[in-house]
PDB file of N, CA and C in Angstrom:
ATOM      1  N   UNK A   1       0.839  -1.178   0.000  1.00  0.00           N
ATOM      2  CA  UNK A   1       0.000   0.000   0.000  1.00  0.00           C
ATOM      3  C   UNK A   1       0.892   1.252   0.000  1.00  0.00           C
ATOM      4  N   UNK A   2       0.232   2.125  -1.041  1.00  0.00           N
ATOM      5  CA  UNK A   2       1.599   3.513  -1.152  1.00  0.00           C
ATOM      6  C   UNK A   2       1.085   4.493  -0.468  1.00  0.00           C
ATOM      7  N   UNK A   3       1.844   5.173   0.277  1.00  0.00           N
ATOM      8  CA  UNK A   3       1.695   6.657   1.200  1.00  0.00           C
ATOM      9  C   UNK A   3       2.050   7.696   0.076  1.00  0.00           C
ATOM     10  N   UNK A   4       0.697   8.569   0.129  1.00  0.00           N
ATOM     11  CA  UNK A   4       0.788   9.529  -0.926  1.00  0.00           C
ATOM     12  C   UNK A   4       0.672  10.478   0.209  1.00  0.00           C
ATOM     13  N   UNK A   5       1.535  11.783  -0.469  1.00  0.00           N
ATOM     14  CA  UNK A   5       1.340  13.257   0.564  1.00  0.00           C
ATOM     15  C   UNK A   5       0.303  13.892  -0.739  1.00  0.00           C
ATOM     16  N   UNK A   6      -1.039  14.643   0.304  1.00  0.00           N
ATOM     17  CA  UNK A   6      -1.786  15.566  -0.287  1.00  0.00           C
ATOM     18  C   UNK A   6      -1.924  16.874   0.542  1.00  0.00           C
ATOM     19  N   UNK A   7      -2.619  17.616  -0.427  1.00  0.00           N
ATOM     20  CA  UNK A   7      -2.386  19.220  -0.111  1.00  0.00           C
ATOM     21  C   UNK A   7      -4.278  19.039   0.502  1.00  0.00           C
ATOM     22  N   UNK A   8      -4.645  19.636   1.053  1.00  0.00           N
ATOM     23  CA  UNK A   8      -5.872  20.060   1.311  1.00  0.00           C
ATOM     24  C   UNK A   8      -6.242  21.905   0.795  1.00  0.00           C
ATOM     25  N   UNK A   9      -7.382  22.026  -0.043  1.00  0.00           N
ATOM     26  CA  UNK A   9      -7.686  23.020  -0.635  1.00  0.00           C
ATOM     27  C   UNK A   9      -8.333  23.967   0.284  1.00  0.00           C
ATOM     28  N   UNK A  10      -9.045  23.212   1.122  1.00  0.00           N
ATOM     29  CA  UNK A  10      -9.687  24.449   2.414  1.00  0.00           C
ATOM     30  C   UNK A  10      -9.100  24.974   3.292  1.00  0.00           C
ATOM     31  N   UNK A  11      -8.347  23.914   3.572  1.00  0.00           N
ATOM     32  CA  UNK A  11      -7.560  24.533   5.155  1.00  0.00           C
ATOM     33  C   UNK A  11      -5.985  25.049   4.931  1.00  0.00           C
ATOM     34  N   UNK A  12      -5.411  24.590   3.452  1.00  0.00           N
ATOM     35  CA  UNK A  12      -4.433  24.384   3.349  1.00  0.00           C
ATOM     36  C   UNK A  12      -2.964  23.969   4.029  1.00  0.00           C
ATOM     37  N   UNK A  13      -3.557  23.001   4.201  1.00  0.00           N
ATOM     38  CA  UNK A  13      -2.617  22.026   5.458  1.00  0.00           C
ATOM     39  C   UNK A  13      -2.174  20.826   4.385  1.00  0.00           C
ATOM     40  N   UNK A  14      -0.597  20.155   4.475  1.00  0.00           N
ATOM     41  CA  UNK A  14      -0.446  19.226   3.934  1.00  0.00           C
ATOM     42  C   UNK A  14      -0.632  18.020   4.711  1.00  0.00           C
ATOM     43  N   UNK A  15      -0.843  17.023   4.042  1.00  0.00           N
ATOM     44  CA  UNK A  15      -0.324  15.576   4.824  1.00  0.00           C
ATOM     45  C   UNK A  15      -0.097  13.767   4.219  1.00  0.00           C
ATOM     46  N   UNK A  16       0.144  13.439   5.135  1.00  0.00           N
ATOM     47  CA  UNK A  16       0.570  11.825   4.215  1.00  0.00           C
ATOM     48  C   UNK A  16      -0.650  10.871   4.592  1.00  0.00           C
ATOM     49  N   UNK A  17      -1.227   9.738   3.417  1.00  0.00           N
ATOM     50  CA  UNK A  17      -1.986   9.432   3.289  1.00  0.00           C
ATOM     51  C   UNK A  17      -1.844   8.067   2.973  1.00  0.00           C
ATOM     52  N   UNK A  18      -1.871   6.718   3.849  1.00  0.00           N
ATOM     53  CA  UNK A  18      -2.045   5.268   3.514  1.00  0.00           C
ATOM     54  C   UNK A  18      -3.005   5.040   2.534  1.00  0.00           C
ATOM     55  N   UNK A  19      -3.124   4.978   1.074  1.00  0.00           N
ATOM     56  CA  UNK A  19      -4.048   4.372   0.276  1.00  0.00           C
ATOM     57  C   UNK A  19      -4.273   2.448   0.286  1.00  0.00           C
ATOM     58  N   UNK A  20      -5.187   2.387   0.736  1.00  0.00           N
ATOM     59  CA  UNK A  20      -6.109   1.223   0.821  1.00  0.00           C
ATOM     60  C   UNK A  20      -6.512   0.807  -0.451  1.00  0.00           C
ATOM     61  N   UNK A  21      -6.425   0.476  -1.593  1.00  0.00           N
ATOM     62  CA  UNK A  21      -7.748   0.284  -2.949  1.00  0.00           C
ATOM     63  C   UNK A  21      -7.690   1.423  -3.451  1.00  0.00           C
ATOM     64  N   UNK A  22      -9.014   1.656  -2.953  1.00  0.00           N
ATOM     65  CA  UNK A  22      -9.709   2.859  -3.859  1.00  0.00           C
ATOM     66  C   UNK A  22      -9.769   3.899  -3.031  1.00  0.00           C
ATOM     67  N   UNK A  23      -9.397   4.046  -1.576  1.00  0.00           N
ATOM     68  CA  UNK A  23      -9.948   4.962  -0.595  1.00  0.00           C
ATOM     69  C   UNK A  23      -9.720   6.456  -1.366  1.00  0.00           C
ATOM     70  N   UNK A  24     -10.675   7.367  -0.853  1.00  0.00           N
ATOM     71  CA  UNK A  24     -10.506   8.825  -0.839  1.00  0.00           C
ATOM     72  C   UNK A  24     -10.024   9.106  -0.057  1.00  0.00           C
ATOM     73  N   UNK A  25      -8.836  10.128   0.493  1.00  0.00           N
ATOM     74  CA  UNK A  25      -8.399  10.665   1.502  1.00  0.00           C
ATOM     75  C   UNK A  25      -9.308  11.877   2.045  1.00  0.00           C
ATOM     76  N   UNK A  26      -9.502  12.023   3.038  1.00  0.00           N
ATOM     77  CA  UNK A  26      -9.710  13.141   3.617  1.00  0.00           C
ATOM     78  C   UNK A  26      -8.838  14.008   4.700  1.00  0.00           C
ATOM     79  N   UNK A  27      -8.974  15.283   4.732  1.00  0.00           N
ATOM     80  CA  UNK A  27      -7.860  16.349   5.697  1.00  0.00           C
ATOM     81  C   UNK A  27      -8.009  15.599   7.448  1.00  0.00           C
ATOM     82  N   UNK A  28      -6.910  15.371   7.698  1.00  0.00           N
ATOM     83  CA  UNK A  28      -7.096  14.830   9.143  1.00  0.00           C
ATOM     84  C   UNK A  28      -7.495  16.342   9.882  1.00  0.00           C
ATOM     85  N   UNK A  29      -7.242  17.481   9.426  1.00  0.00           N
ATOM     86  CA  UNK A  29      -7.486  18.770  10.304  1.00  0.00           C
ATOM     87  C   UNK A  29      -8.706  19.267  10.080  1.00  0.00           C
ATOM     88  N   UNK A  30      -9.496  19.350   8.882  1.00  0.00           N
ATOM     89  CA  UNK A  30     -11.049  19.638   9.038  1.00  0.00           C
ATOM     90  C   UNK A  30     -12.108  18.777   8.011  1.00  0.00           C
ATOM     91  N   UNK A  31     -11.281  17.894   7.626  1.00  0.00           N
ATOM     92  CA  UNK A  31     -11.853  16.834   7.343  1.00  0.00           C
ATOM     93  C   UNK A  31     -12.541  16.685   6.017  1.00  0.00           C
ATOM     94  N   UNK A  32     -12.142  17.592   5.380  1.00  0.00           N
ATOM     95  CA  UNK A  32     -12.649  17.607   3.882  1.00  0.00           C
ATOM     96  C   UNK A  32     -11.993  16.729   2.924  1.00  0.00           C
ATOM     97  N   UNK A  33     -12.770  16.431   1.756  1.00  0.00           N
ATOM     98  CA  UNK A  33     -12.307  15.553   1.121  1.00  0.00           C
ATOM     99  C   UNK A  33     -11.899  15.976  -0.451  1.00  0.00           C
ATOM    100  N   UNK A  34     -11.904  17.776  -0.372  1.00  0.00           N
ATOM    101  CA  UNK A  34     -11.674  18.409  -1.123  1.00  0.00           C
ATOM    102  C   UNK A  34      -9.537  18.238  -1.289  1.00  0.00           C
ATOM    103  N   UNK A  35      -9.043  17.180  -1.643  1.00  0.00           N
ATOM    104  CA  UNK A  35      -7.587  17.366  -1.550  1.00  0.00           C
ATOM    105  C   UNK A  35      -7.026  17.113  -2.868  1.00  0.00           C
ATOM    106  N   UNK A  36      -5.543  17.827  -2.900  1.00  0.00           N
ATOM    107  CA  UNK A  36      -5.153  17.252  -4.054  1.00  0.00           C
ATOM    108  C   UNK A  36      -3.774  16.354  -3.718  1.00  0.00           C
ATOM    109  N   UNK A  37      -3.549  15.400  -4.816  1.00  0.00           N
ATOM    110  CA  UNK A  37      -1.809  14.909  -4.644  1.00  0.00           C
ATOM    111  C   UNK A  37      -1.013  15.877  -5.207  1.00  0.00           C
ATOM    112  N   UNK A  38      -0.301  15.306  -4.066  1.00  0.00           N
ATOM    113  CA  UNK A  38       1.370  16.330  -4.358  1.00  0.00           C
ATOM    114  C   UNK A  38       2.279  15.366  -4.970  1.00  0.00           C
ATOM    115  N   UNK A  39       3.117  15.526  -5.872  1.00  0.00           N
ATOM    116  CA  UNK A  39       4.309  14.877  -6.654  1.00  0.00           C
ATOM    117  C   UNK A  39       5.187  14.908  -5.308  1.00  0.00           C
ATOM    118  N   UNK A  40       5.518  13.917  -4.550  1.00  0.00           N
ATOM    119  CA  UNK A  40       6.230  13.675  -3.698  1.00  0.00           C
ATOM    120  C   UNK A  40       8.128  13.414  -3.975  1.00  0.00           C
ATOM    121  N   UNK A  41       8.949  13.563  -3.155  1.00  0.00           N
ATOM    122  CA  UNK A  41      10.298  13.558  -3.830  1.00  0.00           C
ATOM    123  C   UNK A  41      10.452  11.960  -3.164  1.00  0.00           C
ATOM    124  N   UNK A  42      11.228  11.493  -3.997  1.00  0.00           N
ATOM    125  CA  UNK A  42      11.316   9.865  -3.530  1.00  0.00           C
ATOM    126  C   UNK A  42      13.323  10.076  -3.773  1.00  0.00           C
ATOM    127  N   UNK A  43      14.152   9.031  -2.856  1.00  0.00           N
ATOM    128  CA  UNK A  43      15.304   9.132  -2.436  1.00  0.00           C
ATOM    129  C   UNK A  43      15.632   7.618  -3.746  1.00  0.00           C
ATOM    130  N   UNK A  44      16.608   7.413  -3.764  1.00  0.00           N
ATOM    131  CA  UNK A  44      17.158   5.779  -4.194  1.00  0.00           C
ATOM    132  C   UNK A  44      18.515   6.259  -4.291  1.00  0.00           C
ATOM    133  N   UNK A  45      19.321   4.894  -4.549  1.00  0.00           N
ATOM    134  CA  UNK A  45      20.402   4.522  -5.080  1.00  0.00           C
ATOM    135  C   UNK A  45      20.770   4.345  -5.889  1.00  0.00           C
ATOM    136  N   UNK A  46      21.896   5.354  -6.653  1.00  0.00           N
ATOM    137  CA  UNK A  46      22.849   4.322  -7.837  1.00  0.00           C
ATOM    138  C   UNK A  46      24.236   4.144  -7.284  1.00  0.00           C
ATOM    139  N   UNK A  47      24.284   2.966  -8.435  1.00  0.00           N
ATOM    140  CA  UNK A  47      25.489   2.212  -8.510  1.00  0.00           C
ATOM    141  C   UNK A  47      26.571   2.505  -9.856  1.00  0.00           C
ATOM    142  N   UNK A  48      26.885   3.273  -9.906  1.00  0.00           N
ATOM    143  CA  UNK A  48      28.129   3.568 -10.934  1.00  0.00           C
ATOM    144  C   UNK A  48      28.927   2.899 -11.484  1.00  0.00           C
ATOM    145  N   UNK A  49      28.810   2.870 -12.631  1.00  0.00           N
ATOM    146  CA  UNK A  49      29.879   1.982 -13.494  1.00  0.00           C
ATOM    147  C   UNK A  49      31.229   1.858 -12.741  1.00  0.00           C
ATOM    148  N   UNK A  50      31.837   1.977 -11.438  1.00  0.00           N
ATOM    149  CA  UNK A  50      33.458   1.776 -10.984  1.00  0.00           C
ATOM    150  C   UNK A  50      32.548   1.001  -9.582  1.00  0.00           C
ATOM    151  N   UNK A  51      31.199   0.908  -9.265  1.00  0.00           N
ATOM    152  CA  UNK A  51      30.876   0.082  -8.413  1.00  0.00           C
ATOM    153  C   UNK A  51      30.580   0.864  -6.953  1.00  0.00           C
ATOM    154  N   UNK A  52      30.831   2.493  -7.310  1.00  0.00           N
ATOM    155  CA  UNK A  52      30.661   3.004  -5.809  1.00  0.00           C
ATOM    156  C   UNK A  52      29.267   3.563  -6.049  1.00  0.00           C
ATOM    157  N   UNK A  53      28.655   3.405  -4.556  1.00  0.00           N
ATOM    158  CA  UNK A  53      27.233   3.639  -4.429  1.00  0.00           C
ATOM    159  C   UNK A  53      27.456   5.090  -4.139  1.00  0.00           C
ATOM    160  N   UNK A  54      26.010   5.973  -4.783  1.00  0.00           N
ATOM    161  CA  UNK A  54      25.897   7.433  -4.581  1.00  0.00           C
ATOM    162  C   UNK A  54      24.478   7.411  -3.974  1.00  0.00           C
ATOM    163  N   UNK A  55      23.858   8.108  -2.903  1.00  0.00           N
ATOM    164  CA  UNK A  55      22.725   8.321  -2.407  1.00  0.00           C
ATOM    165  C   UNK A  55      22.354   9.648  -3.161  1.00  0.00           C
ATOM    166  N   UNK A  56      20.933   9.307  -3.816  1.00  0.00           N
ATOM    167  CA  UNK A  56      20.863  10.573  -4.611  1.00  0.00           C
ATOM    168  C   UNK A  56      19.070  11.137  -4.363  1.00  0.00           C
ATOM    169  N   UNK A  57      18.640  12.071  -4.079  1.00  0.00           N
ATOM    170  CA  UNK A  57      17.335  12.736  -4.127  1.00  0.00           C
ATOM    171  C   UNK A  57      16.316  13.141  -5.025  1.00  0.00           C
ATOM    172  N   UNK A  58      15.253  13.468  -5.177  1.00  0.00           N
ATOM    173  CA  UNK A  58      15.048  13.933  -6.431  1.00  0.00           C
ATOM    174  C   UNK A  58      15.112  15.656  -6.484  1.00  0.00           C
ATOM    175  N   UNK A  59      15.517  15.751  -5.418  1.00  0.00           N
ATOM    176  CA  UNK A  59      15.989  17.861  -5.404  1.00  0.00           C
ATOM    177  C   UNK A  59      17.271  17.428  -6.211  1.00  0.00           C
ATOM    178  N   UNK A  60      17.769  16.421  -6.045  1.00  0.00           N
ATOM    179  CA  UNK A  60      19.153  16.600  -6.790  1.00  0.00           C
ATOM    180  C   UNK A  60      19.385  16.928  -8.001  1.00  0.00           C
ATOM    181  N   UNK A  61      17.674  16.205  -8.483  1.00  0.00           N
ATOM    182  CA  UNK A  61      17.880  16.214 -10.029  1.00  0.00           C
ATOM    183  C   UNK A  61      16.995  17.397 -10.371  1.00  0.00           C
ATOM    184  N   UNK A  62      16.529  18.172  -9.733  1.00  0.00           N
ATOM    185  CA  UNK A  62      15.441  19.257 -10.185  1.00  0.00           C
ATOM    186  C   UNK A  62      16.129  20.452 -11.311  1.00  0.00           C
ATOM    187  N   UNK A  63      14.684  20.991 -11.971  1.00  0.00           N
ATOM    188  CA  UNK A  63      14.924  21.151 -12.777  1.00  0.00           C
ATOM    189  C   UNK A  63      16.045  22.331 -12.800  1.00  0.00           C
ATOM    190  N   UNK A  64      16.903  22.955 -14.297  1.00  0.00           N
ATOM    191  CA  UNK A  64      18.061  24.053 -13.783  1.00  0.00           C
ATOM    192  C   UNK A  64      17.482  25.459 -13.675  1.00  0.00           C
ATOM    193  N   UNK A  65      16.419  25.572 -14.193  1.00  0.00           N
ATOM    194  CA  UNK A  65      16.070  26.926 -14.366  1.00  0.00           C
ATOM    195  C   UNK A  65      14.870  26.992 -12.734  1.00  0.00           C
ATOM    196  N   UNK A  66      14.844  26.277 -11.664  1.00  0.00           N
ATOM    197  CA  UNK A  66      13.582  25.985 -10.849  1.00  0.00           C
ATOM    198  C   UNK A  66      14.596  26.728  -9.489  1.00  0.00           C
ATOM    199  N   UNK A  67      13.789  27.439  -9.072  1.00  0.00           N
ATOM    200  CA  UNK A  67      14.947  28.405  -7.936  1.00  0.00           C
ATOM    201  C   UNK A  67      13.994  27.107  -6.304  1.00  0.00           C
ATOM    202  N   UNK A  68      12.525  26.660  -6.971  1.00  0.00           N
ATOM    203  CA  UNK A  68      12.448  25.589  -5.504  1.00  0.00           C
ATOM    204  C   UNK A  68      12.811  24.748  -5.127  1.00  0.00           C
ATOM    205  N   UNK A  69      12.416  24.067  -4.012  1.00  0.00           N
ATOM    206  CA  UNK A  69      13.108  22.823  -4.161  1.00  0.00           C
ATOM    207  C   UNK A  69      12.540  21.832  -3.886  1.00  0.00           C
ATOM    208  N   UNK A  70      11.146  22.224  -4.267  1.00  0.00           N
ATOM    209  CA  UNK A  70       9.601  21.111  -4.125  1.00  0.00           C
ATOM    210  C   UNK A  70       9.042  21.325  -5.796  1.00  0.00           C
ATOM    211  N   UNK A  71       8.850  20.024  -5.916  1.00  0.00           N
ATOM    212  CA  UNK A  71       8.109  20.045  -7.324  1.00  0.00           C
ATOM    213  C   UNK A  71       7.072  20.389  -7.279  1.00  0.00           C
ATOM    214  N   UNK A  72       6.260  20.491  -6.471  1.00  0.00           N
ATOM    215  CA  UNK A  72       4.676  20.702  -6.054  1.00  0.00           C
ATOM    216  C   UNK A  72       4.347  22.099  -6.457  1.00  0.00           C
ATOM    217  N   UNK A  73       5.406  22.817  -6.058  1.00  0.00           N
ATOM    218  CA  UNK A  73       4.970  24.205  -6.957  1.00  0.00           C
ATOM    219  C   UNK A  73       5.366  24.531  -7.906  1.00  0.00           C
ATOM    220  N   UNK A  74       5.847  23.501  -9.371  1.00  0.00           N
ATOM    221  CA  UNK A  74       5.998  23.547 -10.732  1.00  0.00           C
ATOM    222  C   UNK A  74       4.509  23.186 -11.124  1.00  0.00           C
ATOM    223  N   UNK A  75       3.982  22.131 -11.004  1.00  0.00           N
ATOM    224  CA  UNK A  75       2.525  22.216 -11.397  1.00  0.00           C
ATOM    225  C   UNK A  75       2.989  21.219 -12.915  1.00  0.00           C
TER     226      UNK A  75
END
């Protein structure tokens, strides 16, 4: 089951969300079900052709001209 982070449109509060199936999330703070997903940054590993591991982000790879450092407000 994947943990998605959503934005809530009323209260504007973010948060993370266990999806079940099909569930709808709703705002744990006023409980609306008015939310959207956020493009979340996910971490991994490479392994380089000489065999040394690099821990890498996805701010790492953002875009060059993007002064943020959340994708969520590229849209």
């Amino acid at each position: 089951m994947p943990i998605y982070e959503y934005h809530c449109d009323k209260c504007d509060k973010n948060f993370e969300y266990l999806v079940f199936g099909k569930d709808q999330p709703a705002c744990p703070v006023c409980n609306t079900k008015e939310v959207s997903r956020l493009m979340s940054a996910c971490g991994f590993v490479s392994k380089g052709g000489s065999g040394q591991t690099t821990k890498r982000t996805a701010a790492d790879s953002s875009c060059s001209g993007c002064s943020s450092h959340s994708c969520a407000s590229c849209h």
